[in-house]
PDB file of N, CA and C in Angstrom:
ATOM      1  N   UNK A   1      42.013 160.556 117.625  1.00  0.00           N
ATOM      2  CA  UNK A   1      41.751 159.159 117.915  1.00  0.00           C
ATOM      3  C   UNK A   1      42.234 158.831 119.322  1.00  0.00           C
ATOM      4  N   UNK A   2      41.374 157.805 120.331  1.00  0.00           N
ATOM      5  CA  UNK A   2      41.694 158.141 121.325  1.00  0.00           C
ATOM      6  C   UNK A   2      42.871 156.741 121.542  1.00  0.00           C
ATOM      7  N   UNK A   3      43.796 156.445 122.445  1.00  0.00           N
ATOM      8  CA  UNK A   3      45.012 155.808 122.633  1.00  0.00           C
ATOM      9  C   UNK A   3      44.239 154.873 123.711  1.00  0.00           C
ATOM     10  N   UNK A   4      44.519 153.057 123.217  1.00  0.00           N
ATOM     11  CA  UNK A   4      43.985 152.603 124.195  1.00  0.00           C
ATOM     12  C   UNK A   4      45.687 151.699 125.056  1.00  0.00           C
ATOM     13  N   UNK A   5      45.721 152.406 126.274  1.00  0.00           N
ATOM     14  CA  UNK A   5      46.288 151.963 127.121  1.00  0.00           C
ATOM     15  C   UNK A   5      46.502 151.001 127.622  1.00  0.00           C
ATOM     16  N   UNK A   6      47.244 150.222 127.919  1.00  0.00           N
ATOM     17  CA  UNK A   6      46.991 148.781 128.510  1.00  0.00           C
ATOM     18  C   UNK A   6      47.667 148.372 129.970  1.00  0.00           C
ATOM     19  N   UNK A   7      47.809 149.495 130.309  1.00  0.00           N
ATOM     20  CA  UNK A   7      48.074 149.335 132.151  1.00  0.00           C
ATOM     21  C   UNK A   7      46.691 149.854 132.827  1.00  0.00           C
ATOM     22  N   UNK A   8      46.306 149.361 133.885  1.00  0.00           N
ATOM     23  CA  UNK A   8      45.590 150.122 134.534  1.00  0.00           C
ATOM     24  C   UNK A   8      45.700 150.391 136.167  1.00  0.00           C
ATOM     25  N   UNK A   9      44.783 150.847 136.580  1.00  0.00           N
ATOM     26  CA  UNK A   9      45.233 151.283 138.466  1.00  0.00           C
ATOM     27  C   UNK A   9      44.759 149.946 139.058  1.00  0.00           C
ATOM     28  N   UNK A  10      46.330 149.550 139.565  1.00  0.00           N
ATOM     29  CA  UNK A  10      46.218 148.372 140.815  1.00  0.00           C
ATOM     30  C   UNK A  10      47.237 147.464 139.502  1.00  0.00           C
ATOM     31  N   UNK A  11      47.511 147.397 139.080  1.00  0.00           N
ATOM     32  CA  UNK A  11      48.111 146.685 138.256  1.00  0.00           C
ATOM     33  C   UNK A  11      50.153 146.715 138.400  1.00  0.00           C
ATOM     34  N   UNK A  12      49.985 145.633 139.391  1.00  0.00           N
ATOM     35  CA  UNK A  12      51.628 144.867 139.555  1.00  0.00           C
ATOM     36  C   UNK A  12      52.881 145.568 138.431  1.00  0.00           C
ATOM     37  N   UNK A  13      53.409 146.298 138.805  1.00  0.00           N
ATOM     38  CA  UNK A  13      54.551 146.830 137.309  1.00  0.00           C
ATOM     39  C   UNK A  13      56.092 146.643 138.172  1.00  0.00           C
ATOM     40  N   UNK A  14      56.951 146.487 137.000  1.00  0.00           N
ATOM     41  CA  UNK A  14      58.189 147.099 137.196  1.00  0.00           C
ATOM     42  C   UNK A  14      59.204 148.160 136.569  1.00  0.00           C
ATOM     43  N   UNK A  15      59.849 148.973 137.276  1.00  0.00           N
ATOM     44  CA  UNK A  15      60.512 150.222 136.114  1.00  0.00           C
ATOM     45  C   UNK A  15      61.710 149.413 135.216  1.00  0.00           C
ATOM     46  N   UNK A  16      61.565 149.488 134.159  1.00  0.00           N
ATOM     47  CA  UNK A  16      62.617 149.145 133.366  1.00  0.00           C
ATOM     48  C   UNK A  16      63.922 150.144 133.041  1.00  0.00           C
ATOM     49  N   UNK A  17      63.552 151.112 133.093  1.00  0.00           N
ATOM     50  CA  UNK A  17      64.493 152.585 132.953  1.00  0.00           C
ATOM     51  C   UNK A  17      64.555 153.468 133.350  1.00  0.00           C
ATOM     52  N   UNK A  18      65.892 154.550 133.550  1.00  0.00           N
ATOM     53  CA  UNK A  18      65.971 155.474 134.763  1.00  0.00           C
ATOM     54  C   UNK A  18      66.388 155.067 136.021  1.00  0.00           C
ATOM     55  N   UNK A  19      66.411 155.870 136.498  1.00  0.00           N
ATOM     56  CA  UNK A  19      67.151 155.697 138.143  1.00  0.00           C
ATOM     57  C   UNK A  19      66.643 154.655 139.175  1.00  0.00           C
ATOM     58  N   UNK A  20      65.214 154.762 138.791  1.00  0.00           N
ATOM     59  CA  UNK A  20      64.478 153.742 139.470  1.00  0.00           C
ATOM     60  C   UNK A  20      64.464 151.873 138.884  1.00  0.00           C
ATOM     61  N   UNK A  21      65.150 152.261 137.852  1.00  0.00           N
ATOM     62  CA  UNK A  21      65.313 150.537 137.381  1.00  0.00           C
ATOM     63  C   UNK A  21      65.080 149.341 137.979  1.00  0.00           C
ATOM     64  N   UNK A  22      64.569 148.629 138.005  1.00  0.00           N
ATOM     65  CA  UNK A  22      64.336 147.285 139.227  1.00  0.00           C
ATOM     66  C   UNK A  22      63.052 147.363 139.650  1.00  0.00           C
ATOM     67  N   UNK A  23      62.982 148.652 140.774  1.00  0.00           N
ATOM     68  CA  UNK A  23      61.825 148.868 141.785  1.00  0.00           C
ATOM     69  C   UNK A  23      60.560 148.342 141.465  1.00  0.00           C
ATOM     70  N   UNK A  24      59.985 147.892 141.804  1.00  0.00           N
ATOM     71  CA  UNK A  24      58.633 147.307 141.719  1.00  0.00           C
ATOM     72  C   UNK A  24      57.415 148.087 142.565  1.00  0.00           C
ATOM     73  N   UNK A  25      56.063 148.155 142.021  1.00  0.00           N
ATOM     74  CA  UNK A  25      55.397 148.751 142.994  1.00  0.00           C
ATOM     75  C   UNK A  25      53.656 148.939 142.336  1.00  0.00           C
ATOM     76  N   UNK A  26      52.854 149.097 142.970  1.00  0.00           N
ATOM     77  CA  UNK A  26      50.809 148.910 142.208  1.00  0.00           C
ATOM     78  C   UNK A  26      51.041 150.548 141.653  1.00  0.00           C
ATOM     79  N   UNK A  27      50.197 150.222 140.283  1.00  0.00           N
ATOM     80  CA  UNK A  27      49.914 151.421 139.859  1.00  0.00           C
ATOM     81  C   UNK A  27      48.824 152.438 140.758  1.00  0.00           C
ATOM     82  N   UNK A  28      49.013 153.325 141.012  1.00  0.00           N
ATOM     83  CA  UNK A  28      48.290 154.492 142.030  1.00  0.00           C
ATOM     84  C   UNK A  28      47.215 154.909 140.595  1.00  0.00           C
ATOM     85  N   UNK A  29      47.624 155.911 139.749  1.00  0.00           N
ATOM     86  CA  UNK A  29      47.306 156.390 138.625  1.00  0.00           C
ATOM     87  C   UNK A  29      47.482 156.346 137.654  1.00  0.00           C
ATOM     88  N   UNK A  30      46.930 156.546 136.568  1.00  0.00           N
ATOM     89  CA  UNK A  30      47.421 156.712 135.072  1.00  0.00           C
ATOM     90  C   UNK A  30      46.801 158.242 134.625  1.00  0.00           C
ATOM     91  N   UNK A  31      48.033 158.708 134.155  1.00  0.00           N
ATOM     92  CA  UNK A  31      47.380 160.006 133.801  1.00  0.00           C
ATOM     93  C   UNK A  31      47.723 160.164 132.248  1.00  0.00           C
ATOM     94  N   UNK A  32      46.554 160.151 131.483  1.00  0.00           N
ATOM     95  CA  UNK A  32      46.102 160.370 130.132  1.00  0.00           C
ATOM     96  C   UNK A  32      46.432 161.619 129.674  1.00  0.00           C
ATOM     97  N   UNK A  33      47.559 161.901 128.412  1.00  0.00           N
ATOM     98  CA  UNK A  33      47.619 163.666 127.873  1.00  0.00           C
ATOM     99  C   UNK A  33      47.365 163.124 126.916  1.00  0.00           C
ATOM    100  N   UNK A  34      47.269 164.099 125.967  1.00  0.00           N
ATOM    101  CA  UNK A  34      46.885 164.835 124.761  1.00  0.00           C
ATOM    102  C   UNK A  34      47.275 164.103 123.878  1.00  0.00           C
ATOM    103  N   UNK A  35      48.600 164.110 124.076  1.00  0.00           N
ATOM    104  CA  UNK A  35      49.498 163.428 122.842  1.00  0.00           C
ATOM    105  C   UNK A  35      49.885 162.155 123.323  1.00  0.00           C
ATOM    106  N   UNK A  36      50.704 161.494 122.667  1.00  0.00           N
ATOM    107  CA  UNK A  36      51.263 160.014 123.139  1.00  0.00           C
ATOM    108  C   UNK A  36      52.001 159.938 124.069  1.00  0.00           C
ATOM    109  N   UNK A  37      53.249 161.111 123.754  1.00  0.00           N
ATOM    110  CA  UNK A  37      54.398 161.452 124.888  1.00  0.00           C
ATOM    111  C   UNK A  37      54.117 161.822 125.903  1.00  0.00           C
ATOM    112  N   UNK A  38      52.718 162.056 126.606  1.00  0.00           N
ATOM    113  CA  UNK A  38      52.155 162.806 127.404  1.00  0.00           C
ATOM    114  C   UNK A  38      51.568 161.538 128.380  1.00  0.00           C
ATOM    115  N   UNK A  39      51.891 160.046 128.168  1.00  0.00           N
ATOM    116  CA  UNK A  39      50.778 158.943 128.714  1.00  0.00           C
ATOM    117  C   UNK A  39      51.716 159.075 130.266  1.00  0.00           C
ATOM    118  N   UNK A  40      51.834 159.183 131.534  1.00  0.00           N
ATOM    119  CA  UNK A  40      52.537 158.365 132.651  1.00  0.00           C
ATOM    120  C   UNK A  40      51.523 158.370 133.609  1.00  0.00           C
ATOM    121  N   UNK A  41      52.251 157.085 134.432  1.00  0.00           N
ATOM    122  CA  UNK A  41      51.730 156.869 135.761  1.00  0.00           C
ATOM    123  C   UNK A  41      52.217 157.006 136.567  1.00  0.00           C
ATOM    124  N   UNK A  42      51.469 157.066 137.927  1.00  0.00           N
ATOM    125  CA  UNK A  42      52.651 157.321 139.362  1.00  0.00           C
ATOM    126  C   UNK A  42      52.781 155.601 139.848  1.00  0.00           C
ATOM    127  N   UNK A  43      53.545 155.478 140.617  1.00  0.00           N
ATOM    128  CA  UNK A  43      53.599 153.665 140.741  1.00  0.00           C
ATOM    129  C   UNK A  43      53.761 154.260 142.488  1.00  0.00           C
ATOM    130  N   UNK A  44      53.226 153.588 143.006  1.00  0.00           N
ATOM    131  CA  UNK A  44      53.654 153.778 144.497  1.00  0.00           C
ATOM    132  C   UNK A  44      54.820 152.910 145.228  1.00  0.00           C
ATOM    133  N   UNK A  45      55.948 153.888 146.159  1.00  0.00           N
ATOM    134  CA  UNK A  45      57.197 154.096 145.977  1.00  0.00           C
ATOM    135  C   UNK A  45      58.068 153.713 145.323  1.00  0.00           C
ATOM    136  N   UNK A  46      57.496 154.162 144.077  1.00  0.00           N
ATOM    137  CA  UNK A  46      58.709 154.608 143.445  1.00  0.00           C
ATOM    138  C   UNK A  46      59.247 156.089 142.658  1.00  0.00           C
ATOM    139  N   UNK A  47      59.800 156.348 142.467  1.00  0.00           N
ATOM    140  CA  UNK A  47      60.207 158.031 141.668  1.00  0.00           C
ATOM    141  C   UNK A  47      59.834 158.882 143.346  1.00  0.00           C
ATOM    142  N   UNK A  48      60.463 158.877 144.090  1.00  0.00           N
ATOM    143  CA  UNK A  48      60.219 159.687 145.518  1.00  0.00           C
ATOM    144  C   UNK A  48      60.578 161.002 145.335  1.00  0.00           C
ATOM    145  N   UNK A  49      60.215 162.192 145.435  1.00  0.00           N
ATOM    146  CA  UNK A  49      60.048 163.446 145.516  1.00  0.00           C
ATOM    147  C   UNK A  49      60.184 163.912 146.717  1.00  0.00           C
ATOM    148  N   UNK A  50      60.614 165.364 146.896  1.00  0.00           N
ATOM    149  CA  UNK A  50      59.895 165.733 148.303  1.00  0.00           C
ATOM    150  C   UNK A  50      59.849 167.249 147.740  1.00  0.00           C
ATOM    151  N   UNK A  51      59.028 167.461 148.506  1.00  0.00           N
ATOM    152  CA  UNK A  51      57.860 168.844 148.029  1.00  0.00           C
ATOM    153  C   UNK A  51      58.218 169.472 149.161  1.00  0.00           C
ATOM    154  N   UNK A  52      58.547 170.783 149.354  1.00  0.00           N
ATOM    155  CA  UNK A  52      58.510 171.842 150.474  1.00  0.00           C
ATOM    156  C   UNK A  52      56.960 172.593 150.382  1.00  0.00           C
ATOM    157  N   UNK A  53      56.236 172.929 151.335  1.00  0.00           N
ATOM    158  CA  UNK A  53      54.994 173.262 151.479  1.00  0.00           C
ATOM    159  C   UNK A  53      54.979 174.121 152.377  1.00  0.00           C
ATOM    160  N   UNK A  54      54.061 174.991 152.273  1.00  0.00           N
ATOM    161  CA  UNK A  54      54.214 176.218 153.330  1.00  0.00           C
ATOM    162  C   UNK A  54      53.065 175.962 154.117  1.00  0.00           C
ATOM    163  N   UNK A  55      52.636 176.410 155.427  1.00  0.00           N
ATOM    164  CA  UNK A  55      51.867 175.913 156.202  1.00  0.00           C
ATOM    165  C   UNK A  55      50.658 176.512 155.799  1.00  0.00           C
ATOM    166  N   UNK A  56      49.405 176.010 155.845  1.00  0.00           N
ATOM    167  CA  UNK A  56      47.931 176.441 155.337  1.00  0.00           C
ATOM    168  C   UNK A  56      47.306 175.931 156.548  1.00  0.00           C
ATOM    169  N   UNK A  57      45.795 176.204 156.535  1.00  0.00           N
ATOM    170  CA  UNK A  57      44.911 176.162 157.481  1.00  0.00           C
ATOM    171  C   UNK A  57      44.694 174.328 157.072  1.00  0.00           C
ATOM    172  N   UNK A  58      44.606 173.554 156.095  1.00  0.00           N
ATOM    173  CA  UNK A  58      44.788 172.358 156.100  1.00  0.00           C
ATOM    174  C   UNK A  58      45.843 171.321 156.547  1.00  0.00           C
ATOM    175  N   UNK A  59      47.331 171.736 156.245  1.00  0.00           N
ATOM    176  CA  UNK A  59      48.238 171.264 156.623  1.00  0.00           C
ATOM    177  C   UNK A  59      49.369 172.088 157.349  1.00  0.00           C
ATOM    178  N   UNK A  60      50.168 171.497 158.234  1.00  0.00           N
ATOM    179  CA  UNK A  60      51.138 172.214 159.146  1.00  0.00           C
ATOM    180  C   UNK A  60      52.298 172.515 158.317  1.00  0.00           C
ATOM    181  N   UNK A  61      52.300 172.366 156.907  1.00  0.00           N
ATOM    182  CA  UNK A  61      53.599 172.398 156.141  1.00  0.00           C
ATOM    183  C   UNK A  61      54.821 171.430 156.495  1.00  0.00           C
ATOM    184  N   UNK A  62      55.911 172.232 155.846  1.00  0.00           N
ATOM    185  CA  UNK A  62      57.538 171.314 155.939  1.00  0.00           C
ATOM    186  C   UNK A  62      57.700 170.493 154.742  1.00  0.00           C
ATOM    187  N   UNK A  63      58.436 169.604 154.885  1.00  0.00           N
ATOM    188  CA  UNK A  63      58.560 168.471 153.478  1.00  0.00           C
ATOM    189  C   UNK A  63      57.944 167.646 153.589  1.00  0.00           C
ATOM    190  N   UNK A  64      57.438 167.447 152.520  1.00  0.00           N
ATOM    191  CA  UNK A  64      56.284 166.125 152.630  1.00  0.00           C
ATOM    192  C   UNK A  64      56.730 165.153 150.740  1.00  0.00           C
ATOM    193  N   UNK A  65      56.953 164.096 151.275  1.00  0.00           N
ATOM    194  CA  UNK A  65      57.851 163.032 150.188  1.00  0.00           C
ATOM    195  C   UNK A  65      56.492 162.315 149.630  1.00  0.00           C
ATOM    196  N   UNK A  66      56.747 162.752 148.070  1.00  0.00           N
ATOM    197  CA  UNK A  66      55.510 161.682 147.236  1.00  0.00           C
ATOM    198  C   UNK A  66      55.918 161.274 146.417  1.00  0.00           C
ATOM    199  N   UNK A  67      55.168 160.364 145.529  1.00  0.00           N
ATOM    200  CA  UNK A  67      56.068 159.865 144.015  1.00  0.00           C
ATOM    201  C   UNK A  67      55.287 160.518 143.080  1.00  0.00           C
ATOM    202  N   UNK A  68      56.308 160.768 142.151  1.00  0.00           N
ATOM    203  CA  UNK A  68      56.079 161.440 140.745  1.00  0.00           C
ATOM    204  C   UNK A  68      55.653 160.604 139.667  1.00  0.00           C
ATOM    205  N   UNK A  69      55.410 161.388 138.453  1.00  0.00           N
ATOM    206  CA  UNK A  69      55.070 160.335 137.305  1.00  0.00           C
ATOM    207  C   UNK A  69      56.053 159.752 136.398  1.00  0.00           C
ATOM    208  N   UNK A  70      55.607 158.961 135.808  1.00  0.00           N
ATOM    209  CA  UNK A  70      56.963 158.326 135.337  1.00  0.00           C
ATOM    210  C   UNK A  70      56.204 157.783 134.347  1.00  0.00           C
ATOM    211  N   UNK A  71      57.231 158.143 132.636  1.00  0.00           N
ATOM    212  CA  UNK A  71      56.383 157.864 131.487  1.00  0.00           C
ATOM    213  C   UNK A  71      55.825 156.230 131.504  1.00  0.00           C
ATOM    214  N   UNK A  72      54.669 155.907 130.502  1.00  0.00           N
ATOM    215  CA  UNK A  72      53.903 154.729 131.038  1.00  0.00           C
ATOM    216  C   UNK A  72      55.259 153.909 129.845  1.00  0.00           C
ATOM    217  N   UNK A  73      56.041 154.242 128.797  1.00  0.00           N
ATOM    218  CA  UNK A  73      57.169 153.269 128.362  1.00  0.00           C
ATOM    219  C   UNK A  73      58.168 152.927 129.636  1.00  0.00           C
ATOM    220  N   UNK A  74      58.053 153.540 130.414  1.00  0.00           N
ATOM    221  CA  UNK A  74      59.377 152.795 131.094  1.00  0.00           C
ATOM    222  C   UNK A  74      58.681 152.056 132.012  1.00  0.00           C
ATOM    223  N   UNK A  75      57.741 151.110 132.143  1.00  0.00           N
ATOM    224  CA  UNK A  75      57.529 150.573 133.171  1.00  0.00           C
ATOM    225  C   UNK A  75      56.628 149.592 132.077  1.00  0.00           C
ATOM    226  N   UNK A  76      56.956 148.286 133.142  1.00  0.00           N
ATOM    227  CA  UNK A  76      56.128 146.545 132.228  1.00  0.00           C
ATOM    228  C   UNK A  76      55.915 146.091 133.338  1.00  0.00           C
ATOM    229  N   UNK A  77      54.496 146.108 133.042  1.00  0.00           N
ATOM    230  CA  UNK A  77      53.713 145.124 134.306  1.00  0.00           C
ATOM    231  C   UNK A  77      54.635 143.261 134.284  1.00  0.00           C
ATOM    232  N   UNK A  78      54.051 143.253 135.627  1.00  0.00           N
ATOM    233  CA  UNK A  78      55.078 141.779 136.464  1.00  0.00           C
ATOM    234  C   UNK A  78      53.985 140.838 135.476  1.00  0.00           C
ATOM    235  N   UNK A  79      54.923 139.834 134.852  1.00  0.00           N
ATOM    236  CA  UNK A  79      53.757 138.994 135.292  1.00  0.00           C
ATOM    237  C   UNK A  79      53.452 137.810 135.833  1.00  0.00           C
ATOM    238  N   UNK A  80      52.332 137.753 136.386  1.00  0.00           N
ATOM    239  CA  UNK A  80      52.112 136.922 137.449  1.00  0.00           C
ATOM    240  C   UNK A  80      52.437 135.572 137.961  1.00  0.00           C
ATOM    241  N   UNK A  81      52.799 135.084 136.719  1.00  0.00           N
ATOM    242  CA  UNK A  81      53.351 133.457 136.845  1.00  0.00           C
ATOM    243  C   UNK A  81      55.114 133.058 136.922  1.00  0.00           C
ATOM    244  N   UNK A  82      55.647 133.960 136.508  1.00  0.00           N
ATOM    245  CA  UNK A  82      57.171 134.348 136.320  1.00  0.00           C
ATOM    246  C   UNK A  82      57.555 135.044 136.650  1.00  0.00           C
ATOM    247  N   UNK A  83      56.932 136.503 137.386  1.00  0.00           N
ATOM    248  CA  UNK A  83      56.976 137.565 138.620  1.00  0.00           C
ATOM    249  C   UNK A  83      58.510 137.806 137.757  1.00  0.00           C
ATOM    250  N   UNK A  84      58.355 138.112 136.226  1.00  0.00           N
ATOM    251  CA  UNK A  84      59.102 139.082 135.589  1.00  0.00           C
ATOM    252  C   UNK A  84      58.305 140.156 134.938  1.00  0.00           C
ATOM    253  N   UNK A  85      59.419 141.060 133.978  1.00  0.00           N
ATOM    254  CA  UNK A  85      58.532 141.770 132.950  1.00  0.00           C
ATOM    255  C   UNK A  85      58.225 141.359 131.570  1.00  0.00           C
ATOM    256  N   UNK A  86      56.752 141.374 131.818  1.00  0.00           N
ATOM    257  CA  UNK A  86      56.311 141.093 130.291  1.00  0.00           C
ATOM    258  C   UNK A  86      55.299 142.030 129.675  1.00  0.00           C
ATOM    259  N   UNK A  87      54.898 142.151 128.443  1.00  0.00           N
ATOM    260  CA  UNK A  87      54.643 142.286 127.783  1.00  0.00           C
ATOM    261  C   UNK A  87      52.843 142.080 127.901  1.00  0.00           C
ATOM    262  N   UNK A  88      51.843 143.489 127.332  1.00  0.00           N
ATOM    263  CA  UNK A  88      50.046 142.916 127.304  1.00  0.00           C
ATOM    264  C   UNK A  88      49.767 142.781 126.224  1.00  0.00           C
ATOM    265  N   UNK A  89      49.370 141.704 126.359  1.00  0.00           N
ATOM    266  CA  UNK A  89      48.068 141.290 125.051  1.00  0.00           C
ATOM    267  C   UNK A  89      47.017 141.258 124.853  1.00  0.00           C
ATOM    268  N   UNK A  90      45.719 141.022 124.549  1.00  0.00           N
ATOM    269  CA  UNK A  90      44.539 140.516 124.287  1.00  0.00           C
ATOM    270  C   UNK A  90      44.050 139.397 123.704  1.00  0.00           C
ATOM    271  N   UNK A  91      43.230 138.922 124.679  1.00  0.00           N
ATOM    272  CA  UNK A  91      42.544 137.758 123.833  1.00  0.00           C
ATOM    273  C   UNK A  91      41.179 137.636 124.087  1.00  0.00           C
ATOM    274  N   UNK A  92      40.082 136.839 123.939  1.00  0.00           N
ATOM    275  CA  UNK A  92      38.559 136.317 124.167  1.00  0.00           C
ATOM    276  C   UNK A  92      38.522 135.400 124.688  1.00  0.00           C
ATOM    277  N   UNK A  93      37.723 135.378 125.727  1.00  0.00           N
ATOM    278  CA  UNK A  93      37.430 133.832 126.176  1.00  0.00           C
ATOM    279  C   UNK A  93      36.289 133.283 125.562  1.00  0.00           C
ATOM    280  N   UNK A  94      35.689 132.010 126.446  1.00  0.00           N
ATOM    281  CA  UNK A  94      35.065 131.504 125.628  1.00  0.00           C
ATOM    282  C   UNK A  94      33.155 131.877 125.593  1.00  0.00           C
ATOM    283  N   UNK A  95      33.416 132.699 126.720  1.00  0.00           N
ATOM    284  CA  UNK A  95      32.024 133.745 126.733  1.00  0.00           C
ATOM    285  C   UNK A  95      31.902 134.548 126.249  1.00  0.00           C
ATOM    286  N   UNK A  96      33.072 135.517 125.634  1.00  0.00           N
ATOM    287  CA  UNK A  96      33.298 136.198 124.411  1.00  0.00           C
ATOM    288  C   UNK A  96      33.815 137.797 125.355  1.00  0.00           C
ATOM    289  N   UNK A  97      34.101 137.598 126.781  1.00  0.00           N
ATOM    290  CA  UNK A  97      34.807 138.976 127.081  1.00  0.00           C
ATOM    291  C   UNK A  97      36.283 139.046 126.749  1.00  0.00           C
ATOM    292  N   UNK A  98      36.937 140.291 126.851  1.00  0.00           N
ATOM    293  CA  UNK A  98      37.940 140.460 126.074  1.00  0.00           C
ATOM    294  C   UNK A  98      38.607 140.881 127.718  1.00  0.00           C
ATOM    295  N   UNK A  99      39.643 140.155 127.730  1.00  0.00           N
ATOM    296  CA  UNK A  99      41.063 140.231 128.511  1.00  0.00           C
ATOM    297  C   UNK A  99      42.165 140.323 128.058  1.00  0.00           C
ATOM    298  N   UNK A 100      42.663 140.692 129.102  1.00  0.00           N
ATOM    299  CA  UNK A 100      44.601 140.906 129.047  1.00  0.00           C
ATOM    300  C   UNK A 100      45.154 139.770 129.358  1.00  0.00           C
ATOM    301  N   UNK A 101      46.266 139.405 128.642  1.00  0.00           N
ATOM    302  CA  UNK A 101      47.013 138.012 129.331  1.00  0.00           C
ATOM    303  C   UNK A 101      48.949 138.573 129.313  1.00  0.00           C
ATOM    304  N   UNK A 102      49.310 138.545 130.079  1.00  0.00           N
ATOM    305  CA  UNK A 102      50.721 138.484 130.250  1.00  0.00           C
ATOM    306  C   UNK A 102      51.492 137.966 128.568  1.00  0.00           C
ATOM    307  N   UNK A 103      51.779 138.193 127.556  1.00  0.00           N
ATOM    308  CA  UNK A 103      52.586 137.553 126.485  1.00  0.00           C
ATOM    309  C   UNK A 103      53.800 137.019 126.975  1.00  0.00           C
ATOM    310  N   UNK A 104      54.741 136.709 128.330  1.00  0.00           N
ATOM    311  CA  UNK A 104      55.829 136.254 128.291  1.00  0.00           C
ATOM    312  C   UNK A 104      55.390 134.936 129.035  1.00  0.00           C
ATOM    313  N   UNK A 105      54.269 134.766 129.558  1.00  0.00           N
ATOM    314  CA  UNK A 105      53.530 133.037 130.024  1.00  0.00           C
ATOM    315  C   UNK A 105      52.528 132.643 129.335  1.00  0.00           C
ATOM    316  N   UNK A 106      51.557 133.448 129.158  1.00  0.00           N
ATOM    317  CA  UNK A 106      50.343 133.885 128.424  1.00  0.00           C
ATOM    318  C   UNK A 106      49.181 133.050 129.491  1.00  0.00           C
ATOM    319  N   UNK A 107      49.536 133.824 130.661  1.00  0.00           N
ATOM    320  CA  UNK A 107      48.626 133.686 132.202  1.00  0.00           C
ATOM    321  C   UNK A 107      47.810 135.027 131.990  1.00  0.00           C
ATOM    322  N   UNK A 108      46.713 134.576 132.393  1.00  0.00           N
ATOM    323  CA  UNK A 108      45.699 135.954 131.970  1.00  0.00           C
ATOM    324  C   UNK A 108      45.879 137.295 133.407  1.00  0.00           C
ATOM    325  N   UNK A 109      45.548 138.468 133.255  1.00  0.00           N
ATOM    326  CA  UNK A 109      45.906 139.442 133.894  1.00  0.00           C
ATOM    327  C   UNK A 109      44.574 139.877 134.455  1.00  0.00           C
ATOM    328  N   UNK A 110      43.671 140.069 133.639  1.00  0.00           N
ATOM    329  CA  UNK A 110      42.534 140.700 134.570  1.00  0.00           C
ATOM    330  C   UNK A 110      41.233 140.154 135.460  1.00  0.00           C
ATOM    331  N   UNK A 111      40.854 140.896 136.277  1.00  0.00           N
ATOM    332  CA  UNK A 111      40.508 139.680 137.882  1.00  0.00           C
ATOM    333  C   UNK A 111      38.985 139.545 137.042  1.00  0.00           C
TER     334      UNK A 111
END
């Protein structure tokens, strides 16, 4: 059965847990596994890495700093009216499409 997600790319978050706690930053990716434990996203800067790379005919090598993934539980999108963390929901409007609304204002989320 497939897992329906409720973050998506470009979507305002903050880390709730781990080292990165606080940081705020747009979702880059969501990367979908197999299993449940397998859901994270990368958030851009945050979780900073640095990668040693050896030089190739594409790049000159050295360290090159990116962000990693970070499971999709530790992170709650902002939301927009209280630019805290809350909580997604669903609801219908009155044309009958189905959106996300923030549950801690219940200000709708998707453009």
């Amino acid at each position: 059965m497939a897992v329906k997600l409720r973050l998506k790319k470009g979507d305002q978050v903050i880390v709730t847990t781990g080292p990165n706690r606080g940081k705020r930053g747009e979702i880059l990716e969501v990367i979908k596994g197999e299993r449940p434990g397998d859901h994270r996203v990368i958030v851009g800067g945050v979780n900073k890495v640095k990668r040693h790379t050896r030089p190739s005919q594409q790049s000159p090598g050295g360290i090159i700093e990116k962000e990693a993934p970070i499971h999709i539980s530790n992170v709650a999108i902002v939301d927009p009216k209280e630019n805290k963390a809350s909580r997604v929901g669903y609801t219908f409007l009155e044309d009958g499409r189905k959106v996300r609304f923030a549950r801690r204002s219940g200000e709708i989320i998707d453009r």
